[in-house]
Structures are given as C-alpha cells and as structure tokens.
Protein backbone atom coordinates (compact mmCIF):
# COMPACT_ATOMS: atom_id res chain seq x y z
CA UNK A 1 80.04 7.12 1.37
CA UNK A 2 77.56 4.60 -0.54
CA UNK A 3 75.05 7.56 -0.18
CA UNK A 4 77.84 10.36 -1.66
CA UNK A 5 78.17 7.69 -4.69
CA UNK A 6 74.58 7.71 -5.46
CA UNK A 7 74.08 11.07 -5.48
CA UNK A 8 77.23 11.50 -8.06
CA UNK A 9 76.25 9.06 -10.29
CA UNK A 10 72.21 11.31 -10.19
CA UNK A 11 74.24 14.02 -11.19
CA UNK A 12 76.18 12.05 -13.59
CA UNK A 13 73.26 10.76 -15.21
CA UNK A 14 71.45 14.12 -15.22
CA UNK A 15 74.39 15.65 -17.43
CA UNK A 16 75.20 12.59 -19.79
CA UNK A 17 71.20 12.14 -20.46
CA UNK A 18 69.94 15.92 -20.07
CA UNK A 19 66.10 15.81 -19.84
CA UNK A 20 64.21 17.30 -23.02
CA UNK A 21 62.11 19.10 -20.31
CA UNK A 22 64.77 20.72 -18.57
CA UNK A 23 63.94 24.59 -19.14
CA UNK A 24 66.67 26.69 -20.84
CA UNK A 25 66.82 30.61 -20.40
CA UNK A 26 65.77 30.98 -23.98
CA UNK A 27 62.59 29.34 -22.85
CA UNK A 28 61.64 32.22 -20.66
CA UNK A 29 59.78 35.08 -22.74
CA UNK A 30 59.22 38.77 -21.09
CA UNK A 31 58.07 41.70 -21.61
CA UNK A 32 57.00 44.92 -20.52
CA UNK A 33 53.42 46.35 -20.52
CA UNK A 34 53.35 50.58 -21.13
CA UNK A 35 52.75 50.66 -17.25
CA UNK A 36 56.26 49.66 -16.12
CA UNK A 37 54.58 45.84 -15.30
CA UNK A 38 57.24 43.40 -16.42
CA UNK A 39 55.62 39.70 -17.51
CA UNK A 40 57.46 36.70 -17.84
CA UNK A 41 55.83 33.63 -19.37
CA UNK A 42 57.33 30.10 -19.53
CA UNK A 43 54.93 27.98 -21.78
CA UNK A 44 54.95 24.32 -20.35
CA UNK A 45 52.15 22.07 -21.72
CA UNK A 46 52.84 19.01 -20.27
CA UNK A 47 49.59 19.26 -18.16
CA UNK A 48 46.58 21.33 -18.95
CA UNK A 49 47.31 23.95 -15.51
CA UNK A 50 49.15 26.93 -15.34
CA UNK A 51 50.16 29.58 -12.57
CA UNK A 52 50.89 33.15 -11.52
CA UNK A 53 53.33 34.81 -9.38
CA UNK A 54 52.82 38.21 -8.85
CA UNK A 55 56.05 39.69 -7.09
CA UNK A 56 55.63 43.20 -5.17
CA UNK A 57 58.89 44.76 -4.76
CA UNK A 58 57.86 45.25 -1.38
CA UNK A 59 58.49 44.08 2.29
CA UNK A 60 59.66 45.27 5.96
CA UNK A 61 62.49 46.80 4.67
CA UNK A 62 60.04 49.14 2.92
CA UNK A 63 58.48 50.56 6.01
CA UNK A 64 59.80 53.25 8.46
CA UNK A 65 58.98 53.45 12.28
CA UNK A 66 55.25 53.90 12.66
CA UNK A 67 53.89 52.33 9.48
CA UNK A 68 56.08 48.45 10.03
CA UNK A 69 53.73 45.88 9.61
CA UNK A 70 52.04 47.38 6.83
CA UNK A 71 53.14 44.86 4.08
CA UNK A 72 52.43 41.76 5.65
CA UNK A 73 49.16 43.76 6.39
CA UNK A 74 48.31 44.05 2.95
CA UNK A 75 48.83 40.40 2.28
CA UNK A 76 45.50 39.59 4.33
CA UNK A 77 44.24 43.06 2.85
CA UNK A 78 43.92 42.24 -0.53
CA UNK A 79 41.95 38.69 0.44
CA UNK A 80 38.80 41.02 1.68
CA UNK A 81 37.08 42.44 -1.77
CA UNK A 82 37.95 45.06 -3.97
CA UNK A 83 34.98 46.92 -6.69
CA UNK A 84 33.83 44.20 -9.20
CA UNK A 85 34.75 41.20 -6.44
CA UNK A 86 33.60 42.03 -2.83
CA UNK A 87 34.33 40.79 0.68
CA UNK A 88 35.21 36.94 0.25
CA UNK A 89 34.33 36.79 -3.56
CA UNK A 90 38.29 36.54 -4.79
CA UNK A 91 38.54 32.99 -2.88
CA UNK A 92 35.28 31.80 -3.46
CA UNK A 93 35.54 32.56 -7.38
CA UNK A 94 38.80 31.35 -7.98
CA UNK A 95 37.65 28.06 -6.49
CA UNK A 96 34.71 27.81 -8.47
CA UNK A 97 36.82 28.06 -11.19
CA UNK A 98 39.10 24.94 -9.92
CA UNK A 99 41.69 27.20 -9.09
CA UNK A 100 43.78 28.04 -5.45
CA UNK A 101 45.42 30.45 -4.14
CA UNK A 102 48.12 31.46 -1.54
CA UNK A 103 50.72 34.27 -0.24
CA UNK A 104 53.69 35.66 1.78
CA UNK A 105 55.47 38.47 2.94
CA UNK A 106 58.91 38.81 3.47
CA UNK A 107 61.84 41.24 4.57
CA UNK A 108 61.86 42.41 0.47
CA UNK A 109 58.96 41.24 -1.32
CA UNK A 110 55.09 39.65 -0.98
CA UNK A 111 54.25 37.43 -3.35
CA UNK A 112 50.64 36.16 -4.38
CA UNK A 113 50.60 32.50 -6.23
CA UNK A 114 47.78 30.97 -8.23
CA UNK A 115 46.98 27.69 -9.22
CA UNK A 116 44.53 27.14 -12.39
CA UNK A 117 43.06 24.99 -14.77
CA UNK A 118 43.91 27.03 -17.88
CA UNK A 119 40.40 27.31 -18.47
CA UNK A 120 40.19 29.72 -15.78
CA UNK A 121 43.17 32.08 -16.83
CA UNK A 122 41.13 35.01 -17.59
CA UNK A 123 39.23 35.03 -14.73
CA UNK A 124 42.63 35.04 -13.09
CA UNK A 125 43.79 38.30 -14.53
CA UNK A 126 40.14 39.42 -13.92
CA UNK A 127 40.52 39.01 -10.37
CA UNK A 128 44.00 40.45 -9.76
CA UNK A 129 43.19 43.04 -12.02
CA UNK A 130 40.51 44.20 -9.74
CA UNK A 131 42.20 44.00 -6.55
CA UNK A 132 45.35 45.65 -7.67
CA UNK A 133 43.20 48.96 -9.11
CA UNK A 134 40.32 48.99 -6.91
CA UNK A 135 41.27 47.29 -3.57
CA UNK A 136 38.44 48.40 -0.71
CA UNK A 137 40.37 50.16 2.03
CA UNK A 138 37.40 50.95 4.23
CA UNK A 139 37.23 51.06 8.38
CA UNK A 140 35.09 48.13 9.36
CA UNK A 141 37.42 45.72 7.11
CA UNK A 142 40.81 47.56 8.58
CA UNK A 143 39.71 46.93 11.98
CA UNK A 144 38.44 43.74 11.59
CA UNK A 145 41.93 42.73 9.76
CA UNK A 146 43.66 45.02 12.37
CA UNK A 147 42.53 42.63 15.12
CA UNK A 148 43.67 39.63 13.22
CA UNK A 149 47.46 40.61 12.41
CA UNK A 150 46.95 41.33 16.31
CA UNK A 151 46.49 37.77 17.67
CA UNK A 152 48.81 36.52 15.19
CA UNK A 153 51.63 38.46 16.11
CA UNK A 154 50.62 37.72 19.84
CA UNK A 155 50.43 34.13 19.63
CA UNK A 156 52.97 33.37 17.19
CA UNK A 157 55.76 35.21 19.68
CA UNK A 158 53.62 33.56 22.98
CA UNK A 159 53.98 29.62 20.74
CA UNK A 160 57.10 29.99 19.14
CA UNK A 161 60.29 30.38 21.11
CA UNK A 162 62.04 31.06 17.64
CA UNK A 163 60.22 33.80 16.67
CA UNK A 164 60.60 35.11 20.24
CA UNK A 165 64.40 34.66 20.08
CA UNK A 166 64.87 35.89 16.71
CA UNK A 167 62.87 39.41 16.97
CA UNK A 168 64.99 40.68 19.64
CA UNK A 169 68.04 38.93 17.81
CA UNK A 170 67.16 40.90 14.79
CA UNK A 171 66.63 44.03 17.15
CA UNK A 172 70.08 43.82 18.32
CA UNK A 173 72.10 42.78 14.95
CA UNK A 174 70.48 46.07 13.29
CA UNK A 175 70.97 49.75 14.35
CA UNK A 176 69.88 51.63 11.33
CA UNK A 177 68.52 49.14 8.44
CA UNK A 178 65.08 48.40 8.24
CA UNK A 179 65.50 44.61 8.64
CA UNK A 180 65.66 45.15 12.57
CA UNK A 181 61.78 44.98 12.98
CA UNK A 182 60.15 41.60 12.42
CA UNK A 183 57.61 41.49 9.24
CA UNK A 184 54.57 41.55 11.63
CA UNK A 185 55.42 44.90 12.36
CA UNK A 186 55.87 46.45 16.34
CA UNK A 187 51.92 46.17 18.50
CA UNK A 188 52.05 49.58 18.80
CA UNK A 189 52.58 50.76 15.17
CA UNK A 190 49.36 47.92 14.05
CA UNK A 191 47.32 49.91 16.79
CA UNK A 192 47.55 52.74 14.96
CA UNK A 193 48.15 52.96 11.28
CA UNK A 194 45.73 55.46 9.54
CA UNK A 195 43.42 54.91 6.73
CA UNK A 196 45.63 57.14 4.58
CA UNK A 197 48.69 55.36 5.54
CA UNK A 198 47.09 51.90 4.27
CA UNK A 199 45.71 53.86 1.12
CA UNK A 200 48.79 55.62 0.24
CA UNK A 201 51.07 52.05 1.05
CA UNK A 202 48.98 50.42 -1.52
CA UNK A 203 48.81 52.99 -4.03
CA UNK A 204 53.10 53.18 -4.17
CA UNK A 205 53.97 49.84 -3.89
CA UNK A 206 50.69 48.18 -5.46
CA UNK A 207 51.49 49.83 -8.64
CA UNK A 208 51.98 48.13 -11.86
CA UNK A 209 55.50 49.31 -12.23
CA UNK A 210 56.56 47.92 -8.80
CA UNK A 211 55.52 44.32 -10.03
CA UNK A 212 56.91 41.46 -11.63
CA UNK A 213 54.59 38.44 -13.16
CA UNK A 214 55.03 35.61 -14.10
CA UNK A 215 52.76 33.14 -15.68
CA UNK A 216 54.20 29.54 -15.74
CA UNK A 217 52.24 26.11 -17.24
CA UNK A 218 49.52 25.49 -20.92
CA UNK A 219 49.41 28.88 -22.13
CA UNK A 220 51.09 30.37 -25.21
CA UNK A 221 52.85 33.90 -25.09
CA UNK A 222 50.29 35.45 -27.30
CA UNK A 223 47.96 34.61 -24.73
CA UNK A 224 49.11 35.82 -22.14
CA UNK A 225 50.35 39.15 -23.86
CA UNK A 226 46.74 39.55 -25.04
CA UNK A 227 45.18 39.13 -21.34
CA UNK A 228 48.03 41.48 -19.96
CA UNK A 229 47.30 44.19 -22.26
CA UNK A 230 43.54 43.73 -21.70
CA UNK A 231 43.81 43.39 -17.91
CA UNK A 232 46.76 44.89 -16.45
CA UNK A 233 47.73 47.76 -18.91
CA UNK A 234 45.04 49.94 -18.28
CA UNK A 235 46.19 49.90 -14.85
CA UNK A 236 47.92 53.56 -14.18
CA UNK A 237 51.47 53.37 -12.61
CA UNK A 238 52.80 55.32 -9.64
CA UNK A 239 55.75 57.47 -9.15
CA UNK A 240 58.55 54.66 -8.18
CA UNK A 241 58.76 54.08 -4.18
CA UNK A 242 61.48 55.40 -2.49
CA UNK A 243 64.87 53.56 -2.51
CA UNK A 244 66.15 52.44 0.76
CA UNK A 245 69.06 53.84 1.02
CA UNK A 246 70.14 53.14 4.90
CA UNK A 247 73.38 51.23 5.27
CA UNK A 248 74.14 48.97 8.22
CA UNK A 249 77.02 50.12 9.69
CA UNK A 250 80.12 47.65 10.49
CA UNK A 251 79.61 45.54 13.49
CA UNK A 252 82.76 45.84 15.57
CA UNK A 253 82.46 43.46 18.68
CA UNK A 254 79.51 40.52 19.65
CA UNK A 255 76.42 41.70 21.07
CA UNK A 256 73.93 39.94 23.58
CA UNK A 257 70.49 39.49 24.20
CA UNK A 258 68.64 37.66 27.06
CA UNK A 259 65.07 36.65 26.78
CA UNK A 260 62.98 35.06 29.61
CA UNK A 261 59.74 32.65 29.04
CA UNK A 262 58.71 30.56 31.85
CA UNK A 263 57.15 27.98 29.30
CA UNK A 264 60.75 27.48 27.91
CA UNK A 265 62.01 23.66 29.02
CA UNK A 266 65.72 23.81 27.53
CA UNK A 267 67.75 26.98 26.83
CA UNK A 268 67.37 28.00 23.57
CA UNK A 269 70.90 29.64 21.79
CA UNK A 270 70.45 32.33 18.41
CA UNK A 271 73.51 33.74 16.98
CA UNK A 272 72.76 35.50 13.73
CA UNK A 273 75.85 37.27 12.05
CA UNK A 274 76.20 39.81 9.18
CA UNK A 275 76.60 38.41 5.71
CA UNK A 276 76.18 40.31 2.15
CA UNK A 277 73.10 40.14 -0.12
CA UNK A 278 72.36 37.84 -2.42
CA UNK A 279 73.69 39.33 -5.15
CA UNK A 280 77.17 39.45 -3.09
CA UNK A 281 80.06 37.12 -5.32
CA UNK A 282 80.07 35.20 -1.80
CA UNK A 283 76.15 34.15 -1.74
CA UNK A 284 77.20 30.66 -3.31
CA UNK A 285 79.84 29.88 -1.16
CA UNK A 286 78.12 30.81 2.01
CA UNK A 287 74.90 28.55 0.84
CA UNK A 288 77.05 25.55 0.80
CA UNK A 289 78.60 26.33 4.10
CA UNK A 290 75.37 26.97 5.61
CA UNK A 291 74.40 22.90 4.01
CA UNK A 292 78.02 21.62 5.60
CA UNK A 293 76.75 23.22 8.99
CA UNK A 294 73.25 21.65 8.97
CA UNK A 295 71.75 19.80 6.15
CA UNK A 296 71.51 15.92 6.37
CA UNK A 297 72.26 13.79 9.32
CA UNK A 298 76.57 13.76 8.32
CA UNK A 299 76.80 17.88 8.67
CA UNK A 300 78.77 18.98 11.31
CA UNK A 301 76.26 20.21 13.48
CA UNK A 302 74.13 17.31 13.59
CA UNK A 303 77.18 15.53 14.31
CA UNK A 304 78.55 17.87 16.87
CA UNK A 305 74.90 18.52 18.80
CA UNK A 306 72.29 15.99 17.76
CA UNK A 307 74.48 13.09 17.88
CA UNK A 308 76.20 14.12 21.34
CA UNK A 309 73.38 14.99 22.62
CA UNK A 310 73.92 18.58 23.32
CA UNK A 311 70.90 19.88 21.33
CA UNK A 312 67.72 18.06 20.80
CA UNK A 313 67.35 20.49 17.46
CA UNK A 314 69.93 22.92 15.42
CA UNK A 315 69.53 24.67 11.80
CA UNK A 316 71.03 27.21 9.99
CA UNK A 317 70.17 29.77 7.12
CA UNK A 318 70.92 32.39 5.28
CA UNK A 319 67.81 34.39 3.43
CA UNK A 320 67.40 35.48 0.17
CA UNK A 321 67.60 39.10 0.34
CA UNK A 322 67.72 42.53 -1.46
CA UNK A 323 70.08 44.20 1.63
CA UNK A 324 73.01 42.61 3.34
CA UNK A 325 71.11 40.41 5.59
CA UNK A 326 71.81 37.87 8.52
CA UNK A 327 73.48 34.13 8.55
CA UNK A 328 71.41 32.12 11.68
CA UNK A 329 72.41 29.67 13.49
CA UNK A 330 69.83 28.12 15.85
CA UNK A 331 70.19 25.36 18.70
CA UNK A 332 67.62 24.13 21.13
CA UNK A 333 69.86 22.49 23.92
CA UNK A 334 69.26 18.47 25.27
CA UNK A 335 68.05 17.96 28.76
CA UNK A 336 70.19 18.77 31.47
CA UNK A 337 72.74 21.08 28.96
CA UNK A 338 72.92 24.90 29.69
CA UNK A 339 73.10 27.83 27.22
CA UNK A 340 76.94 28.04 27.71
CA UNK A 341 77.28 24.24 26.89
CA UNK A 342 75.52 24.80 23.84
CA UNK A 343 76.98 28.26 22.55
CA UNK A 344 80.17 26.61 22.91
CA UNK A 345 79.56 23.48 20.95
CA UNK A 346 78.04 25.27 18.29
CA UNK A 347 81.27 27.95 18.50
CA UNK A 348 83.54 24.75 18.59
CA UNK A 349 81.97 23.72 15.21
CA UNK A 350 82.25 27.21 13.54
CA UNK A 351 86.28 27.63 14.93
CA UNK A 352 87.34 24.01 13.23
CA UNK A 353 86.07 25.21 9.59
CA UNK A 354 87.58 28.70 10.28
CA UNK A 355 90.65 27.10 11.24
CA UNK A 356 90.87 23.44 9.35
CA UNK A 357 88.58 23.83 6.47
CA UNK A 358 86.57 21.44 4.92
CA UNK A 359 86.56 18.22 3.46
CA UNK A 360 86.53 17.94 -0.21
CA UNK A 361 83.93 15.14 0.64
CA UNK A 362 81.84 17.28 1.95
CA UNK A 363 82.01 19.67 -0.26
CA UNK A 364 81.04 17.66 -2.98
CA UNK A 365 77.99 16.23 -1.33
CA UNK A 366 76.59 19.89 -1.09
CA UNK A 367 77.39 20.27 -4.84
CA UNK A 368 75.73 17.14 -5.95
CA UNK A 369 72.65 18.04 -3.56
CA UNK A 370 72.43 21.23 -4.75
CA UNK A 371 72.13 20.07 -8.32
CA UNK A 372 69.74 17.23 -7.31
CA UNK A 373 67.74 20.11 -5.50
CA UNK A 374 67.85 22.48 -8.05
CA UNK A 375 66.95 19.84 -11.43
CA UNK A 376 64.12 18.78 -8.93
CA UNK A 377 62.68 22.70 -8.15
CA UNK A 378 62.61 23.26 -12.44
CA UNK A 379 60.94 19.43 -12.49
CA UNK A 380 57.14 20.89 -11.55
CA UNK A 381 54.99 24.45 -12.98
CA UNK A 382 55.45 26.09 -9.81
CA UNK A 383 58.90 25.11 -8.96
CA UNK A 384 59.86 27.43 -12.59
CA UNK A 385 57.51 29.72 -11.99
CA UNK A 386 58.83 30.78 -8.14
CA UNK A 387 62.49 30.68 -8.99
CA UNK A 388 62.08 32.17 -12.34
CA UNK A 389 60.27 34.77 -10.05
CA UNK A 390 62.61 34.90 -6.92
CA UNK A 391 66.13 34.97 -9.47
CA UNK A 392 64.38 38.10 -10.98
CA UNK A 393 63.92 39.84 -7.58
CA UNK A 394 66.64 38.83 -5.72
CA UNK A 395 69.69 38.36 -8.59
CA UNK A 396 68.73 41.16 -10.45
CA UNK A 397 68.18 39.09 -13.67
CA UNK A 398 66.09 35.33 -14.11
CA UNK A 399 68.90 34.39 -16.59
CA UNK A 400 70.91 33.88 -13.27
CA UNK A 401 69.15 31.16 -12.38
CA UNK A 402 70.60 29.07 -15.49
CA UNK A 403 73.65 29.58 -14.45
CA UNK A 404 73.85 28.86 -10.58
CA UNK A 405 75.14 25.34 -11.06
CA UNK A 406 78.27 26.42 -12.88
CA UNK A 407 78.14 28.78 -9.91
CA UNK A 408 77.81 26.29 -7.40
CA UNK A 409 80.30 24.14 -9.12
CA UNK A 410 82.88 26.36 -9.06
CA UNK A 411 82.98 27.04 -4.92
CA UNK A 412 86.25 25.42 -3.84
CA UNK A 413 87.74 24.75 -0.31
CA UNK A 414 89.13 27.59 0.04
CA UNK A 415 86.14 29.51 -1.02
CA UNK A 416 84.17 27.92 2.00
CA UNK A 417 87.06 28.45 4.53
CA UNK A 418 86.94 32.18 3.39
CA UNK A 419 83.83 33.12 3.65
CA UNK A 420 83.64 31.13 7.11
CA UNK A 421 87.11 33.38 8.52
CA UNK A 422 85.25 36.56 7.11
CA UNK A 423 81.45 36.36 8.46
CA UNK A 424 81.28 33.70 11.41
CA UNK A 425 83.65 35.90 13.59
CA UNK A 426 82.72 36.83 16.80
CA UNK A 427 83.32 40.73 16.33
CA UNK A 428 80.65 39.75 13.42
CA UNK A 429 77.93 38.43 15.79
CA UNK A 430 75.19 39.08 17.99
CA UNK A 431 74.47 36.05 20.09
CA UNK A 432 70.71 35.24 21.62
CA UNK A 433 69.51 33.04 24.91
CA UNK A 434 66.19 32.45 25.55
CA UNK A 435 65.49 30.49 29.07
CA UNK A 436 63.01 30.23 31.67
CA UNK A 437 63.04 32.88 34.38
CA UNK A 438 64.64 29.95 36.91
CA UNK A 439 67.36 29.20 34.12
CA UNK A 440 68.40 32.63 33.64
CA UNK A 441 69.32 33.54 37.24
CA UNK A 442 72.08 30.62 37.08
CA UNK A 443 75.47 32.31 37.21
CA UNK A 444 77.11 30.76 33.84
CA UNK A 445 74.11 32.54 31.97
C-alpha cells in the first residue's frame, strides 16, 4: 500500500508541477520530402547529441511462403557496404565520428537507430543515404550473411526454450496471416532465396516512400530539412508494396501443441490468444490487464505461481502490431510441478478476473505506473525519438502518443473485466507444452 501511495503522490506531483521539458505534440515538426519520405524532427538542445530512427514499413508480415526471413535478412544486409561506403565502412565511420548504431526487425517494421554528436549529422544522412540507394547485393556477401541468419536461427531455437515454444505456438494460432512464421524466416526458405528476390525486397520496401524518420536531440528544423532535401530527396521512390490483405479467420475452439527437448528441466506452458491491433479501442485496456497479470511482485501471477511455487518464471505481453496479433502468457513450472499443474494455475488466475474482476487498487497502480513509465520514456533523446517513431507506425498518427494517458486514465473495471471475458477464453486460445522426451510420455501430458 505504502508503495501504491508513493507512486500517486509521483503522479500527483508530475501534474501539479508539469516539467518545462515535457514535450507537447506541437513540439513535433514533419514533413514530407517530394519522394513520399515523411521526416519528423523534435529539436531538444539540452545536450549537444541527437538521433535517427529510420522506420521501414516492413516486417514478417510482409513476406509470403518462400521469401520469410527476408526482412530480418536485410537488417544484417544493409551493415555490409553499399557504393560510396564499402564492406564494414558504415560502422567503422560512424564511430569515427563518435557516433553508434543499432537495429531490429519485427512482425511489422525494422527500424535502424543512430546515436551522434551533432557534429556528425551529415555524415549521418551521408551514410544512410548511401545504403538506402546503392546497397551492394552481390553473392559472396549473400552467402556469407546467408550462413549467419543460419546459425542464429539454429542456436537461438537449440538455447532458448521460448523461442522454441513460441514458433510452433505462433504456427498453430495462425492459419492464413502472415504472423504464423517466426521473423527469422523457415531454414528452408534462407537456403534458398535468389539474388533477385533480395534485390527486388529491397528495392519495394527500401524505398523512400515506405519510410518514416525521425531525427530527435540539438538540431534545428531548418537543418534537418536542408540535409533531407540534400540527402534523401534525390532518392527515387517505388511503386507502394502490396497491402496485406489476409484476414485471420475466427478461432472457434483451443488448439494444442507439444514440443519435445531433452535439455528441457521443467515443463514449460505457452498459451497465446487472439487479441485486436493496436489501433483496436481495446489496446489500452488489454495493456493494463496484461500489467495486473504480470508486472511487479503484487500481480496476480507472481502471486499465484512465483510465490506458490508453481513456476520458477511467468510473463505476459501483448505486441505492438499493425494486424490483430497475439496476447502471451508464458510459465516455466517449479521443480517437481507438471505442465497440467501449471496450465491450470495460470487458467485459475485468468477465470477469477473473467469472473470477479479487479480491484480498483490494482487498477490504479497500473495507471500510476503507466504514467511514471511513460513521463520517464519522453525524459531522454531516444526515449521521444522511438515512441514518436513507434505511435506513427503503429497508431496511425504520433499525436496519439500525447494523448495515451487520458487514454490510460480512462480504462475502468469494467473495461478490464471485458476485455478479459472477450479474449482470454478458451475457444480463443491455442495452448503450448514444451518438455523433455521422458516428461512428455507421462499420461496427464
């Protein structure tokens, strides 16, 4: 309780004292170059460094049987030299300049991030520039990368029961959308994309009208504008990708998958059910469900699992995403405790919010923690910079972002209990157990 009060009086504070540094909507400038690129620049000079997101409007849910893999592909891709900087020259430059780089792919999107001194920002656009026109897509580098995304995939799913778990989970959940393959893509479709599949990838979803920037920290608009048009612009842009336009149909009853790894100590329980996109009026109140389920030592499933020593680990999520997407629920059981001890703990947990609710305690820990959370992402360059970013892509529209704690705020009991009755059914979910070979052949698996 002392812990709830603190947090209140944060928020409190935060409201009756707003911060001169807190950024406001009008803060964020944009524009769009005469290729289809859209900019947005949030001028911050409280320390002499700036960034840049550059968001691709494209992921996993982009590819097609045959070509998956490809974007996550192109992520270590555009790392290996283009015309004016060649193999290993983008790294080594951008350091020289002070600067750092890094990237991911996801379901929807891959995003490239740089850190700079602002000294350095026009070698910045230089580099990016370079790589997004004139990106080297020859055979010795494919291979070479090919290999690469090849022991990655392999030991990531050989050290990581989750990931093992999760891509037949994923399999299962989805018969027709794209998000059924993991981002790594299926062995056999890395073994044999084509040089003209890679070349023709980049050229429709590297284009300048598939992008959104944004340019965060001690530069001025002008600037930036004046870099943009010198950099970027002459870039040509593409005819715009094909939308995806599979739907997923209703799940009607729970589905099961059973996965066997001898290294596997303690069962291991996925269920993963089907929730809306982020855009969805229910996003909001399924976020703070998913906190009441497993954020912070007093949610219910630390309570339930942790503390009774049913699960040695348990999380949940929901991901930001373009599609109707998957809510996860993830357990690793406690010595001696089988799958069906766990799946029914975790089911036990899931039934009393469907059927009592919540508290309006917690309830309004999750809002104050969101709020905390959120103040505390817009506190640093980057923190502005990725959301800014990530509200553009995934909400349609940044201005979103400076309004999601009025959202937030406005999630009731109700609300929760709704969304809970709705999406954590079990004609809603496909359930997961991952064992060891001796586990499995028990007769309550």
């Amino acid at each position: 309780m002392k812990s709830l009060m603190m947090i209140t009086t944060l928020v409190v504070a935060l409201f009756s004292h707003p911060i001169k540094a807190v950024t406001q909507a009008e803060d964020v400038k944009a524009f769009t170059l005469a290729n289809g690129m859209k900019i947005m620049v949030l001028e911050d000079h409280s320390i002499p460094n700036a960034n840049m997101y550059l968001f691709w409007k494209v992921g996993s849910r982009n590819e097609y049987p045959g070509i998956t893999g490809l974007s996550h592909f192109f992520e270590h891709m555009m790392f290996n030299g283009a015309k004016k900087y060649g193999p290993k020259m983008f790294d080594r430059t951008m350091e020289a300049s002070g600067g750092s780089n890094n990237a991911y792919t996801t379901e929807n999107l891959t995003v490239y991030t740089n850190w700079f001194p602002v000294s350095a920002i026009e070698t910045i656009f230089d580099l990016e520039a370079d790589r997004i026109a004139n990106l080297a897509i020859d055979e010795k580098m494919v291979e070479s990368e090919r290999g690469v995304v090849t022991s990655e995939r392999s030991t990531g799913l050989e050290n990581s029961n989750y990931r093992s778990i999760s891509e037949e989970v994923k399999n299962a959940a989805f018969r027709a959308h794209p998000y059924s393959w993991s981002v790594i893509g299926h062995q056999s479709d890395i073994d044999n994309w084509s040089l003209e599949d890679l070349k023709q990838y980049h050229k429709t979803y590297y284009a300048p009208n598939n992008a959104v920037v944004v340019i965060a920290g001690d530069v001025t608009v002008e600037q930036v504008k004046r870099l943009a048009k010198q950099y970027f612009e002459p870039i040509a842009a593409q005819p715009a990708p094909k939308k995806v336009h599979t739907i997923e149909p209703e799940q009607k009853g729970e589905r099961r998958v059973y996965l066997q790894k001898k290294s596997v100590t303690t069962p291991n329980v996925l269920m993963a059910f089907h929730v809306p996109e982020t855009q969805h009026q229910d996003y909001y109140a399924l976020e703070i469900l998913n906190d009441i389920l497993s954020t912070g030592d007093s949610s219910r499933l630390q309570k339930a699992l942790i503390n009774e020593q049913v699960a040695s680990s348990v999380f949940s999520y929901q991901p930001e995403s373009i599609d109707p997407n998957l809510f996860y629920i993830y357990a690793v059981a406690a010595k001696d405790v089988s799958a069906i001890q766990l799946e029914k703990a975790i089911i036990t947990e899931i039934n009393n919010i469907i059927k009592n609710g919540v508290t309006e305690q917690e309830l309004q820990k999750v809002k104050n923690t969101k709020l905390v959370n959120f103040y505390r992402q817009m506190a640093t360059i980057n923190g502005k910079a990725n959301t800014i970013g990530s509200y553009e892509m995934y909400f349609g529209d940044y201005n979103k972002l400076f309004t999601a704690p009025q959202a937030y705020s406005q999630v009731t009991i109700a609300d929760v209990q709704k969304v809970a009755k709705i999406y954590l059914k079990k004609a809603n979910r496909t359930v997961g157990v991952l064992s060891s070979k001796e586990d499995s052949n028990n007769a309550d698996l």
